[in-house]
Protein backbone atom coordinates (compact mmCIF):
# COMPACT_ATOMS: atom_id res chain seq x y z
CA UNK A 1 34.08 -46.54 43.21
CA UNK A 2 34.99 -42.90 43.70
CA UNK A 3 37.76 -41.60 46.35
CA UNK A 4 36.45 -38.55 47.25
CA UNK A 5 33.79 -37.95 50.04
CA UNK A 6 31.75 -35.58 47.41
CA UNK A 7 31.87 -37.88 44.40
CA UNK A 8 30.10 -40.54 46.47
CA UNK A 9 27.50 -38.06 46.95
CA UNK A 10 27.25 -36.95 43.45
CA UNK A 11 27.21 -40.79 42.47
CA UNK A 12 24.10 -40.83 45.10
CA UNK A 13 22.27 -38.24 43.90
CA UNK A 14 22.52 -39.46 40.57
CA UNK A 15 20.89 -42.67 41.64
CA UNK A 16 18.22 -40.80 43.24
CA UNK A 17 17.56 -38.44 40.24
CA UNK A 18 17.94 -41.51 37.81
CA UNK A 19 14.87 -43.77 39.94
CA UNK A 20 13.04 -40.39 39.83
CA UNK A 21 12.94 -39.90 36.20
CA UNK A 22 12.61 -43.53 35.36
CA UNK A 23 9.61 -43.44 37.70
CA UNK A 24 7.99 -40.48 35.94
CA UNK A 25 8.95 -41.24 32.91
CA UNK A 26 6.98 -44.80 33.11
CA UNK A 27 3.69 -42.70 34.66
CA UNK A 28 4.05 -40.64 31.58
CA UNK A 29 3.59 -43.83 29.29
CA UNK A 30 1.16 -45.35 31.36
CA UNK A 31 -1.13 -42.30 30.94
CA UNK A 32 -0.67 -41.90 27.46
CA UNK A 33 -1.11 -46.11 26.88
CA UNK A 34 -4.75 -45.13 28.87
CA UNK A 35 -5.09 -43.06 26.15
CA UNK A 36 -4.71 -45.06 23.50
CA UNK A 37 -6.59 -47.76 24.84
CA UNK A 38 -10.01 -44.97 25.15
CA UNK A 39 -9.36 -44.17 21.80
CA UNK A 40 -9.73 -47.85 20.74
CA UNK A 41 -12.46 -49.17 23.02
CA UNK A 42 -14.41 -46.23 20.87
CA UNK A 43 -15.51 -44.36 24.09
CA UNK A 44 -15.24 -40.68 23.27
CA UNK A 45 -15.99 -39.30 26.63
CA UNK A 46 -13.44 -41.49 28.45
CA UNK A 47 -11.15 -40.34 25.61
CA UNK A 48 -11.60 -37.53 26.21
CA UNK A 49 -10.97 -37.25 29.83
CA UNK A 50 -7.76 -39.42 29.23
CA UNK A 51 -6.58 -36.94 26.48
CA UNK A 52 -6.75 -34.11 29.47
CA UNK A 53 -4.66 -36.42 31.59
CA UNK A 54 -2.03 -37.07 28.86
CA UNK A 55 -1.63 -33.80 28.09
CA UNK A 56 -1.13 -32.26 31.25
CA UNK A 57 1.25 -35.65 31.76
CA UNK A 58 3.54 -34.67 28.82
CA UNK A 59 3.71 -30.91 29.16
CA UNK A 60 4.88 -31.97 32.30
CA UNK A 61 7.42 -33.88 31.97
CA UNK A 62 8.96 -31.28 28.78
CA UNK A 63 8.89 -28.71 31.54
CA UNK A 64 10.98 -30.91 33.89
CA UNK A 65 13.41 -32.11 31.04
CA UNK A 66 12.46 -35.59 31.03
CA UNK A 67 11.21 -35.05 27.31
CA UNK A 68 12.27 -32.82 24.81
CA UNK A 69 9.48 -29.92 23.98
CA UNK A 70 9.83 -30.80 20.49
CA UNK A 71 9.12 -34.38 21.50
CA UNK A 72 6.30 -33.26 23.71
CA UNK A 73 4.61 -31.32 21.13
CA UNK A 74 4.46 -34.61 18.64
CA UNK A 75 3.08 -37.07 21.34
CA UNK A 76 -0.02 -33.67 21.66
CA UNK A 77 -0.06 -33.57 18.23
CA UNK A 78 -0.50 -37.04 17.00
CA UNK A 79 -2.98 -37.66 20.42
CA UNK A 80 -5.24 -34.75 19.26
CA UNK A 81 -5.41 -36.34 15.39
CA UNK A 82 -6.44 -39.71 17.45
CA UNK A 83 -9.11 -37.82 19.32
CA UNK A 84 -10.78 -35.45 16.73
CA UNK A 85 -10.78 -38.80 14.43
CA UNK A 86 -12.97 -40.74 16.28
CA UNK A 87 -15.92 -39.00 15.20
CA UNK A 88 -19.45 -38.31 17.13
């Protein structure tokens, strides 16, 4: 346990910040796991709308840090082959 009045704060904040991201980070999964699932029921529309929610999702959390932008710009990447490949 820290000694000093400020490092208990730090260690606080951390905990805070560390719930925060795990929270968002699981929201981003969820979202692109929706995703996924449209693409395999078949339903293009749904897909569709779920691709818009994904997307915004992970550009999202690249801006905030909780994903690389490199990383970000895969998961877009490999959900727009999904979507355009599911034909008419």
């Amino acid at each position: 346990m820290p000694n000093i009045k400020s490092a208990e704060k730090r260690m606080l904040i951390a905990k805070v910040r560390a719930a925060r991201n795990k929270a968002a980070k699981s929201a981003l999964k969820t979202n692109i796991k929706k995703f996924d699932a449209a693409v395999e029921s078949g339903n293009r529309d749904e897909a569709a709308s779920a691709y818009k929610v994904a997307v915004k999702a992970v550009d999202k959390a690249a801006v905030k840090g909780l994903i690389h932008k490199n990383n970000a710009a895969r998961k877009k990447s490999a959900m727009s082959v999904k979507l355009n490949g599911m034909g008419e």
